[in-house]
PDB file of N, CA and C in Angstrom:
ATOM      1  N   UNK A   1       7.977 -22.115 -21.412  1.00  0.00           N
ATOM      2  CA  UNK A   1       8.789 -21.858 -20.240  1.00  0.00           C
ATOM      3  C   UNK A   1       9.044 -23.185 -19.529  1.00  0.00           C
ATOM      4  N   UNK A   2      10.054 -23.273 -19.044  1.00  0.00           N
ATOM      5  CA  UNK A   2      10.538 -24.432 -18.559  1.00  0.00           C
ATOM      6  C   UNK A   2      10.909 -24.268 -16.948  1.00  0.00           C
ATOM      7  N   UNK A   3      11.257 -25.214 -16.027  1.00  0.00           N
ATOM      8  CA  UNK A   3      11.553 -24.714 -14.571  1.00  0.00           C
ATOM      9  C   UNK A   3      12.555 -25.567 -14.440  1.00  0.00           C
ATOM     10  N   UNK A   4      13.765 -24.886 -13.829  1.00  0.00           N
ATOM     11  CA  UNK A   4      14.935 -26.090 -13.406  1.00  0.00           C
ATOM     12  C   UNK A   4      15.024 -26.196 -12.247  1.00  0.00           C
ATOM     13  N   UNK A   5      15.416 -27.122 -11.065  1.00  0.00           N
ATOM     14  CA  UNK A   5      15.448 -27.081  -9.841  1.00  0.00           C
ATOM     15  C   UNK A   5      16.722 -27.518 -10.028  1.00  0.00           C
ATOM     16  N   UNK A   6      17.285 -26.520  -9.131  1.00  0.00           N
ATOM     17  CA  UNK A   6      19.218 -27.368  -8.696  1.00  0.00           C
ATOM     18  C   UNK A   6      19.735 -26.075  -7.885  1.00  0.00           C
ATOM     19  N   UNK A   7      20.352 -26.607  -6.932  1.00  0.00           N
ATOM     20  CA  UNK A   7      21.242 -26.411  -5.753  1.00  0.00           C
ATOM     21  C   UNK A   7      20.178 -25.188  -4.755  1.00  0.00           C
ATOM     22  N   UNK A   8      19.212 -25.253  -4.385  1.00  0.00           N
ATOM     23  CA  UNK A   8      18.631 -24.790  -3.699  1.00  0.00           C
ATOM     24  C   UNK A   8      17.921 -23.287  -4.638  1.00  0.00           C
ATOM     25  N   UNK A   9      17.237 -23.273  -5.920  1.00  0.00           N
ATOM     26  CA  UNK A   9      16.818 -22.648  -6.462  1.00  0.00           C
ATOM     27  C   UNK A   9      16.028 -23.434  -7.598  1.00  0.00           C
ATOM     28  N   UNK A  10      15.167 -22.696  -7.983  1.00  0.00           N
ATOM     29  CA  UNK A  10      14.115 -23.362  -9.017  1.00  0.00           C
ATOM     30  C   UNK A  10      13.759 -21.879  -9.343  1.00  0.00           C
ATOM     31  N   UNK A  11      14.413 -22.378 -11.374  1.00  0.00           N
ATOM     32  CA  UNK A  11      14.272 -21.034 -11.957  1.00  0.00           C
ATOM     33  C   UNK A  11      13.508 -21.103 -13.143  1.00  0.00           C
ATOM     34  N   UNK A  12      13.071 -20.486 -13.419  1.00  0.00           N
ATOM     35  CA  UNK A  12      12.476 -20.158 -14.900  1.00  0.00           C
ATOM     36  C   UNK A  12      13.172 -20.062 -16.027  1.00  0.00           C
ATOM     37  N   UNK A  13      13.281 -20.879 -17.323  1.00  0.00           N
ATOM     38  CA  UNK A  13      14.178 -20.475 -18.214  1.00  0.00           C
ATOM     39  C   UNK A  13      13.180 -20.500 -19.502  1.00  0.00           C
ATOM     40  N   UNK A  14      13.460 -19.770 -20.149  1.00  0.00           N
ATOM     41  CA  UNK A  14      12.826 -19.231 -21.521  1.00  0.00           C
ATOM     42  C   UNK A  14      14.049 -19.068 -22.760  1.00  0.00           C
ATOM     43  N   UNK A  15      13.942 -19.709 -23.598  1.00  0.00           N
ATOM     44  CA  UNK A  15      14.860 -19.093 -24.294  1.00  0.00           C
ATOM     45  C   UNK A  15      16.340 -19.530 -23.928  1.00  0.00           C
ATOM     46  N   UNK A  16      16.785 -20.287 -23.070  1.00  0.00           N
ATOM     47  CA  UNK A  16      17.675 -20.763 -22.420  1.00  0.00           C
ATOM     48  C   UNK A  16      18.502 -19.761 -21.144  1.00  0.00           C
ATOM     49  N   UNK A  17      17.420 -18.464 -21.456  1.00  0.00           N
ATOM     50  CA  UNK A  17      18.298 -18.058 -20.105  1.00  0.00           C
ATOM     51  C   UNK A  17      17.063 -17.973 -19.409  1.00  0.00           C
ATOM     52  N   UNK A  18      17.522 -17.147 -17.972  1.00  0.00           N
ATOM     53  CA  UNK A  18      16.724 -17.527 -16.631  1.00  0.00           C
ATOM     54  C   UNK A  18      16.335 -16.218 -16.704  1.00  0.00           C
ATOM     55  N   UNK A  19      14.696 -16.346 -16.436  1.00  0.00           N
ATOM     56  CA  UNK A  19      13.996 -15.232 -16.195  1.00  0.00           C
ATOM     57  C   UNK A  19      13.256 -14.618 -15.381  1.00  0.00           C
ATOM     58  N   UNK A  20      13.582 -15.661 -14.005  1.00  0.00           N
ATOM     59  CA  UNK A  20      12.960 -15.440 -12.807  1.00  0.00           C
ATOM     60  C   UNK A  20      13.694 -17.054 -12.090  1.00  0.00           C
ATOM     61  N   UNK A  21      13.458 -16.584 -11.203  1.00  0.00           N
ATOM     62  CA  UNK A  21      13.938 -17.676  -9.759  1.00  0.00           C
ATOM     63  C   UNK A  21      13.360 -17.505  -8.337  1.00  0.00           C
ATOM     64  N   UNK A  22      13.616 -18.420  -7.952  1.00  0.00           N
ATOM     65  CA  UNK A  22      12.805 -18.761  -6.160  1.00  0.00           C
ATOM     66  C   UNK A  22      14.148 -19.378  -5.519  1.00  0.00           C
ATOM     67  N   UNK A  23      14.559 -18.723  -4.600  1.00  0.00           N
ATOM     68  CA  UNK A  23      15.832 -19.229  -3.912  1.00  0.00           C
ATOM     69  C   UNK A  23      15.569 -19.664  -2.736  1.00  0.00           C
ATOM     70  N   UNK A  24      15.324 -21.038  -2.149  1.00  0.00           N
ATOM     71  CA  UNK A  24      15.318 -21.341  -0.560  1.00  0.00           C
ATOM     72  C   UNK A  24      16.101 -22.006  -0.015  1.00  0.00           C
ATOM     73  N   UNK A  25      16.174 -22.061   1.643  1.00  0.00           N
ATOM     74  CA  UNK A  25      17.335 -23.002   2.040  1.00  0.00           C
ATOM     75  C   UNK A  25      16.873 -24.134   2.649  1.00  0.00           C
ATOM     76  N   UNK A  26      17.014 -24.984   3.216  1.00  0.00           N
ATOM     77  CA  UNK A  26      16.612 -26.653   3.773  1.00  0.00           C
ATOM     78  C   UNK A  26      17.015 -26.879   4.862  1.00  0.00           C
ATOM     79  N   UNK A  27      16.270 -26.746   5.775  1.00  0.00           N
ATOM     80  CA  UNK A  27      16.770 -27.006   7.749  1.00  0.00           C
ATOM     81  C   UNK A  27      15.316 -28.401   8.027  1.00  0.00           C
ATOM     82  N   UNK A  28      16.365 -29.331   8.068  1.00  0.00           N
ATOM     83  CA  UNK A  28      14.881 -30.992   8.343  1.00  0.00           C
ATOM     84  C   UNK A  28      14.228 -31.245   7.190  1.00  0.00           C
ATOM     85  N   UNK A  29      12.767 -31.089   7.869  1.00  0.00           N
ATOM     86  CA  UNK A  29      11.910 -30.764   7.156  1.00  0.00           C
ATOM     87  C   UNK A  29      11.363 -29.948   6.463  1.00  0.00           C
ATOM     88  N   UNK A  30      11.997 -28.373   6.724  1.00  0.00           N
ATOM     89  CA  UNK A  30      11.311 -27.625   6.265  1.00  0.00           C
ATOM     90  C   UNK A  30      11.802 -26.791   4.904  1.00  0.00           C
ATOM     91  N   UNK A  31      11.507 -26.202   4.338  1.00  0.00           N
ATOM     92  CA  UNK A  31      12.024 -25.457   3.043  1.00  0.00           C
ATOM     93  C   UNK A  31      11.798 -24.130   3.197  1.00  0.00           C
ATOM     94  N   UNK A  32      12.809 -23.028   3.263  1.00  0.00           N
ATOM     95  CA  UNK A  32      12.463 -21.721   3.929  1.00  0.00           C
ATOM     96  C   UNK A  32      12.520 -20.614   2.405  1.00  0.00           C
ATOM     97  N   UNK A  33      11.659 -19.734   2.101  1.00  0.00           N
ATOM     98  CA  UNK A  33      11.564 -19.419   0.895  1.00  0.00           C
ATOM     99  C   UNK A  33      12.172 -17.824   1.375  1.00  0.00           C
ATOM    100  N   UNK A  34      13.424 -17.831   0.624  1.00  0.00           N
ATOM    101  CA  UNK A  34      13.937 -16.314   1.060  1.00  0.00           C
ATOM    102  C   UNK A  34      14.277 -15.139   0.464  1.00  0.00           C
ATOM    103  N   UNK A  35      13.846 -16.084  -1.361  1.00  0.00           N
ATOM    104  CA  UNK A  35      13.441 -14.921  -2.070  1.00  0.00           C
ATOM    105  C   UNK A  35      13.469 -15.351  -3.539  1.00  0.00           C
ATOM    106  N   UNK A  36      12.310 -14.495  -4.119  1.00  0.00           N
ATOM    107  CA  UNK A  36      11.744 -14.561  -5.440  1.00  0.00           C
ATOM    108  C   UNK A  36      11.895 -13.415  -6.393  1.00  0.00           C
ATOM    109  N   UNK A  37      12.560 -13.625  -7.288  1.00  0.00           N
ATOM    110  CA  UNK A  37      12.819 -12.350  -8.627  1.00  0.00           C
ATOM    111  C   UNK A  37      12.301 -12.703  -9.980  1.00  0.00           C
ATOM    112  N   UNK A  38      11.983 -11.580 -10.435  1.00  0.00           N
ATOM    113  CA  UNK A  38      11.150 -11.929 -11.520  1.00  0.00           C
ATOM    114  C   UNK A  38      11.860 -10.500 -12.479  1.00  0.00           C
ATOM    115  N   UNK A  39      12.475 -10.680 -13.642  1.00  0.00           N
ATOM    116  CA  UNK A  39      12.584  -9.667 -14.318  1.00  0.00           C
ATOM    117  C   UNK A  39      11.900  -9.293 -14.717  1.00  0.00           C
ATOM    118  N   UNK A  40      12.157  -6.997 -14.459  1.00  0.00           N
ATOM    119  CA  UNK A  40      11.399  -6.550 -14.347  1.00  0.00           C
ATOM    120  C   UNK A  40      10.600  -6.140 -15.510  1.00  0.00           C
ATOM    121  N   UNK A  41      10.789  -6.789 -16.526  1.00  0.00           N
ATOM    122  CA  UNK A  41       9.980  -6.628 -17.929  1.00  0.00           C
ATOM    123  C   UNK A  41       8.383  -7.599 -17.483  1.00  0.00           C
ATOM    124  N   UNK A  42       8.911  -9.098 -17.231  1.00  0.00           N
ATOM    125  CA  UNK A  42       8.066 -10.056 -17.105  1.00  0.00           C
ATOM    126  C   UNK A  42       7.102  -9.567 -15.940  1.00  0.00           C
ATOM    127  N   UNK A  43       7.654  -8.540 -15.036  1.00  0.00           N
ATOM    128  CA  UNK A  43       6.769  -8.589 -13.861  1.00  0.00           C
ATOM    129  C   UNK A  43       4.923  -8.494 -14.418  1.00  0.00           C
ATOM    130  N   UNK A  44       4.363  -9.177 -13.050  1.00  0.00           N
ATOM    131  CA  UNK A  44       2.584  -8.788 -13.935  1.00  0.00           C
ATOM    132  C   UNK A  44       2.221 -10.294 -14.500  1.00  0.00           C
ATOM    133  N   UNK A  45       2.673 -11.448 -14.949  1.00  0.00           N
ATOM    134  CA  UNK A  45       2.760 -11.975 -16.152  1.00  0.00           C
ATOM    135  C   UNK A  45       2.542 -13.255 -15.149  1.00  0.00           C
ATOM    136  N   UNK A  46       2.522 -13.586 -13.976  1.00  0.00           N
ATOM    137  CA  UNK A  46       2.080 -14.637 -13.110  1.00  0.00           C
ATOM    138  C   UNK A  46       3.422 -15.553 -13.115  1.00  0.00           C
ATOM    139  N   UNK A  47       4.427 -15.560 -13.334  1.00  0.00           N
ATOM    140  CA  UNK A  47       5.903 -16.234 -13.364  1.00  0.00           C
ATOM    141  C   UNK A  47       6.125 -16.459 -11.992  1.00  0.00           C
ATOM    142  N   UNK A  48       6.152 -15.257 -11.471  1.00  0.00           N
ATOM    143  CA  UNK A  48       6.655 -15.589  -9.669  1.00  0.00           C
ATOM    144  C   UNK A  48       5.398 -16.993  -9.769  1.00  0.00           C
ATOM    145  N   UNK A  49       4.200 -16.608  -9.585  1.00  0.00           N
ATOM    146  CA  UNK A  49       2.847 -17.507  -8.806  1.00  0.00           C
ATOM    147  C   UNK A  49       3.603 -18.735  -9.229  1.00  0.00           C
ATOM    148  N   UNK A  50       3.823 -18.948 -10.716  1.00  0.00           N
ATOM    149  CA  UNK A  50       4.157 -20.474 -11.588  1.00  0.00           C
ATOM    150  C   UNK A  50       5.242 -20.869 -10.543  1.00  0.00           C
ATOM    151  N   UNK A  51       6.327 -19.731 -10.017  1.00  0.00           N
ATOM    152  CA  UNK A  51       7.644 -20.817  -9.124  1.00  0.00           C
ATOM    153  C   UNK A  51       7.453 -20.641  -7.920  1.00  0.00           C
ATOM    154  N   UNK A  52       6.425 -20.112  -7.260  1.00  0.00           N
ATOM    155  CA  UNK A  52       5.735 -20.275  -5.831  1.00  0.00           C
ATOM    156  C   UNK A  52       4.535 -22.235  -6.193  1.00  0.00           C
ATOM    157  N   UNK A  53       4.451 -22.427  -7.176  1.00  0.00           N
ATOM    158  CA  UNK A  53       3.222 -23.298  -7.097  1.00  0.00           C
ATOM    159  C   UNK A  53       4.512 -24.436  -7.816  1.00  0.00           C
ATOM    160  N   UNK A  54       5.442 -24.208  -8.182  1.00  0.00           N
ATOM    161  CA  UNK A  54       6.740 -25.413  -8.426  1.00  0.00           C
ATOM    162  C   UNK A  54       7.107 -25.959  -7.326  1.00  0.00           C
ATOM    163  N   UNK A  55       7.898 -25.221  -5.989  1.00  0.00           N
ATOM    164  CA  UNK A  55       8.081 -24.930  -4.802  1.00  0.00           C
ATOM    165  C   UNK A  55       6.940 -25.974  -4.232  1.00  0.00           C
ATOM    166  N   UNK A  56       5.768 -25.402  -4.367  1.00  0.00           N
ATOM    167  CA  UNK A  56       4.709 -26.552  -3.417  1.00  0.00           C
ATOM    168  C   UNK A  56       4.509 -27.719  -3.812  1.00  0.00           C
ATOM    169  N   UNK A  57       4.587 -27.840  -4.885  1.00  0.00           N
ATOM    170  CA  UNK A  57       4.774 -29.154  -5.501  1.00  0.00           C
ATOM    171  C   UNK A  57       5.994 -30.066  -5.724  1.00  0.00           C
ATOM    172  N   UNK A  58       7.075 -29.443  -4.775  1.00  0.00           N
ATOM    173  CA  UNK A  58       8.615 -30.495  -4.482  1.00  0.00           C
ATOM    174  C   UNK A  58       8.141 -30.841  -2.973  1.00  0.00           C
ATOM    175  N   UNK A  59       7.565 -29.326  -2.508  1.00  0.00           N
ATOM    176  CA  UNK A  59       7.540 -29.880  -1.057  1.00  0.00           C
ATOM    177  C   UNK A  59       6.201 -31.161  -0.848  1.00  0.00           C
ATOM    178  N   UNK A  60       5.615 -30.855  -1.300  1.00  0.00           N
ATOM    179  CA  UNK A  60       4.868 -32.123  -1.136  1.00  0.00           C
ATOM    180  C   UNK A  60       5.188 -33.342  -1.547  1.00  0.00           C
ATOM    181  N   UNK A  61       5.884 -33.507  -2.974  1.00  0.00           N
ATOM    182  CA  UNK A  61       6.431 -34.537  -3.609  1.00  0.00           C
ATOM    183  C   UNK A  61       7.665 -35.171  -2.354  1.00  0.00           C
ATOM    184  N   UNK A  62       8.284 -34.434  -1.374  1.00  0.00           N
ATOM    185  CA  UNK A  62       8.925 -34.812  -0.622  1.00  0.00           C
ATOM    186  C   UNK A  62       9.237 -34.964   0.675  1.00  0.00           C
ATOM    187  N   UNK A  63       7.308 -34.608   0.909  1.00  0.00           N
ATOM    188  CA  UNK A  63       6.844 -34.882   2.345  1.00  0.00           C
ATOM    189  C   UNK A  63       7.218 -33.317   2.994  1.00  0.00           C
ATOM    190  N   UNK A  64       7.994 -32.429   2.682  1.00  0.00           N
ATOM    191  CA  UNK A  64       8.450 -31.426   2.987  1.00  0.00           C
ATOM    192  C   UNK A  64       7.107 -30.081   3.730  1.00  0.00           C
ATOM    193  N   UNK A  65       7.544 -29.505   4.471  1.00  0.00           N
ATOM    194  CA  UNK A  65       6.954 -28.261   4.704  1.00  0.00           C
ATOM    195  C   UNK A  65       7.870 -27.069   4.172  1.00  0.00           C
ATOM    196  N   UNK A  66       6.708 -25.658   3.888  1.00  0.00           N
ATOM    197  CA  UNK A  66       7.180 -24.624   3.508  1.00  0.00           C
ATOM    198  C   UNK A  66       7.136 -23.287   4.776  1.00  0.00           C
ATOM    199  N   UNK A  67       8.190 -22.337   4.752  1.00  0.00           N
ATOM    200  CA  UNK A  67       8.526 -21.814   5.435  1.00  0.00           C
ATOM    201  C   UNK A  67       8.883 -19.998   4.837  1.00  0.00           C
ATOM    202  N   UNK A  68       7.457 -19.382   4.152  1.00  0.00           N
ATOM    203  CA  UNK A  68       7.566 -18.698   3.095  1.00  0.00           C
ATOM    204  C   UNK A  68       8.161 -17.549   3.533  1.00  0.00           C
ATOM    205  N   UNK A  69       9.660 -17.151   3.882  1.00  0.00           N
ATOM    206  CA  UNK A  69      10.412 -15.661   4.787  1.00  0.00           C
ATOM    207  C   UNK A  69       9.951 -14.484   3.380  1.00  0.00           C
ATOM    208  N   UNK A  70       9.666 -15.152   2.226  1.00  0.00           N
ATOM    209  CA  UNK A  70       9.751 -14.046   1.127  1.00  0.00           C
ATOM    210  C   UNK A  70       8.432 -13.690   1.207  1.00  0.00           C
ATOM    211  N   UNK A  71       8.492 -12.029   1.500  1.00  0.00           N
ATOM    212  CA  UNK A  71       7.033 -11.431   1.734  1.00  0.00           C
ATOM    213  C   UNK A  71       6.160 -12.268   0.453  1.00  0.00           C
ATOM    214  N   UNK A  72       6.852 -11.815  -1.267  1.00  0.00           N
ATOM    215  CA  UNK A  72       5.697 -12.175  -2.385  1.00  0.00           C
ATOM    216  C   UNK A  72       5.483 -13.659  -1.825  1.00  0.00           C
ATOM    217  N   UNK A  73       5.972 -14.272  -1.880  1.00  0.00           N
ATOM    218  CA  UNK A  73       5.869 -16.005  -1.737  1.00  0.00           C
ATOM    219  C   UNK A  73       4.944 -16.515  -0.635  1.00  0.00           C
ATOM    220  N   UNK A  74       5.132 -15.421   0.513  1.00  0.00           N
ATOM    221  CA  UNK A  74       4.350 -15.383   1.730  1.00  0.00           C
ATOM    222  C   UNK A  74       2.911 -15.065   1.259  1.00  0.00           C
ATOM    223  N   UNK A  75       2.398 -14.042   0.252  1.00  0.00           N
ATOM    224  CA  UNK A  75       1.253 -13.356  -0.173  1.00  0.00           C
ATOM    225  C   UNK A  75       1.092 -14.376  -1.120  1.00  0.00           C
ATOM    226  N   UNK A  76       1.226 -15.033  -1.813  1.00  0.00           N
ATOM    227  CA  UNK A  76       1.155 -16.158  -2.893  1.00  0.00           C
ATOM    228  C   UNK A  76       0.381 -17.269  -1.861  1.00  0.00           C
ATOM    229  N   UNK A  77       1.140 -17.889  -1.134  1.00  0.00           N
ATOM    230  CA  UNK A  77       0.314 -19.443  -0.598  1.00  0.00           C
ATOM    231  C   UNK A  77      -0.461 -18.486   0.563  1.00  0.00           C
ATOM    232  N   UNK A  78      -0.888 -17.438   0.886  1.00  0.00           N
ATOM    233  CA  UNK A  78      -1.649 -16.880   1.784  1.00  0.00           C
ATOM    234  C   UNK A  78      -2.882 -16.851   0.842  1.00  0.00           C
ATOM    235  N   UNK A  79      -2.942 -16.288  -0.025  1.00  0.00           N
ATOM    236  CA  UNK A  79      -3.804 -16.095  -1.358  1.00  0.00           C
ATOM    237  C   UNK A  79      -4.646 -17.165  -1.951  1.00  0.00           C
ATOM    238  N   UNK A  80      -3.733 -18.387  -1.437  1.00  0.00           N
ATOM    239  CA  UNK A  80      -3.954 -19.865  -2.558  1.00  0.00           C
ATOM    240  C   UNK A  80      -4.025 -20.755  -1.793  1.00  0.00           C
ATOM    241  N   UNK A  81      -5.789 -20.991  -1.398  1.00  0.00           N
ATOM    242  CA  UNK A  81      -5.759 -21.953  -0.087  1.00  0.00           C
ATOM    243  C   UNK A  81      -5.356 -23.640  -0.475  1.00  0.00           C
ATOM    244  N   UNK A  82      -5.332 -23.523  -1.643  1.00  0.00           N
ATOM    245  CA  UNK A  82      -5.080 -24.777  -2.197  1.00  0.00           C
ATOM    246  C   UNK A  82      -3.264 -25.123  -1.927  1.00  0.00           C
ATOM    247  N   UNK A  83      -2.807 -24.343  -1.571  1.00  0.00           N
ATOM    248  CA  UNK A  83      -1.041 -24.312  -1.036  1.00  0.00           C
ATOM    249  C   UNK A  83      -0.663 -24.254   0.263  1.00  0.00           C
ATOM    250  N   UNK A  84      -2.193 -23.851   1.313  1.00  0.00           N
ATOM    251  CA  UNK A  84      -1.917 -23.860   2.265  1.00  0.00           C
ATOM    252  C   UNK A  84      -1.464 -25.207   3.514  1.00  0.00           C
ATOM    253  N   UNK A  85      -1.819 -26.237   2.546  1.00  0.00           N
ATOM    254  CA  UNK A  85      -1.965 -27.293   3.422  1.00  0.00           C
ATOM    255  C   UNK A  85      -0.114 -28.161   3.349  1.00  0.00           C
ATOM    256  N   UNK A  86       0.771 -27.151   2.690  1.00  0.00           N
ATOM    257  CA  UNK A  86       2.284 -27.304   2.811  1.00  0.00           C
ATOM    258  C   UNK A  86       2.743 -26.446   3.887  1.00  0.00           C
ATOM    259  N   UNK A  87       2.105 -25.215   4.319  1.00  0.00           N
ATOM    260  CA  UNK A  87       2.250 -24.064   5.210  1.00  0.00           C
ATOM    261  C   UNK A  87       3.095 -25.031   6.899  1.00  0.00           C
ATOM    262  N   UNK A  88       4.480 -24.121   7.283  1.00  0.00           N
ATOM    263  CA  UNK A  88       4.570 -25.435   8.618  1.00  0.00           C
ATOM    264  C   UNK A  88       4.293 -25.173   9.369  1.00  0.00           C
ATOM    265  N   UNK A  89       3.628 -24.214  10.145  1.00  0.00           N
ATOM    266  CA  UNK A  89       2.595 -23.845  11.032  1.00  0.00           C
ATOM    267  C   UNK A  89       0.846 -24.276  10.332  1.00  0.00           C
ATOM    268  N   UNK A  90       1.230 -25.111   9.912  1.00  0.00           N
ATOM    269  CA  UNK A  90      -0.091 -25.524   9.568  1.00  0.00           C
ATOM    270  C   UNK A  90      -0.765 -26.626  10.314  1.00  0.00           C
TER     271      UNK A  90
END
């Protein structure tokens, strides 16, 4: 599985098509996460977690804070104290 980041999404591709995605938007600093899909075959299979833990690793790579509006994404770095320290109420 591979992850592409471009134009305000970072998706999952397998096989050359996309099998899940994380869509956020960019206000400053912050990166607002407003929603995560995972096809519903793959669901179960930890794909969302893999592009919730891609996500924390741009925002940090770019000084960035996260701003998780997507309930799963919200339950993901709530879950994973090791993600919390991107959180922007942190």
């Amino acid at each position: 599985m591979d992850f592409i980041q471009e134009n305000k999404k970072i998706s999952a591709i397998e096989n050359s098509e996309e099998i899940a995605f994380l869509s956020y938007t960019t206000k400053n600093e912050v990166l607002t996460i407003d929603h995560t899909e995972v096809s519903p075959q793959l669901e179960g299979q930890g794909i969302g977690q893999k592009l919730v833990a891609q996500i924390v690793e741009y925002a940090r790579s770019e000084n960035k804070k996260i701003d998780p509006q997507c309930p799963f994404a919200n339950s993901v770095i709530e879950k994973t104290p090791e993600f919390q320290d991107v959180l922007e109420n942190k």
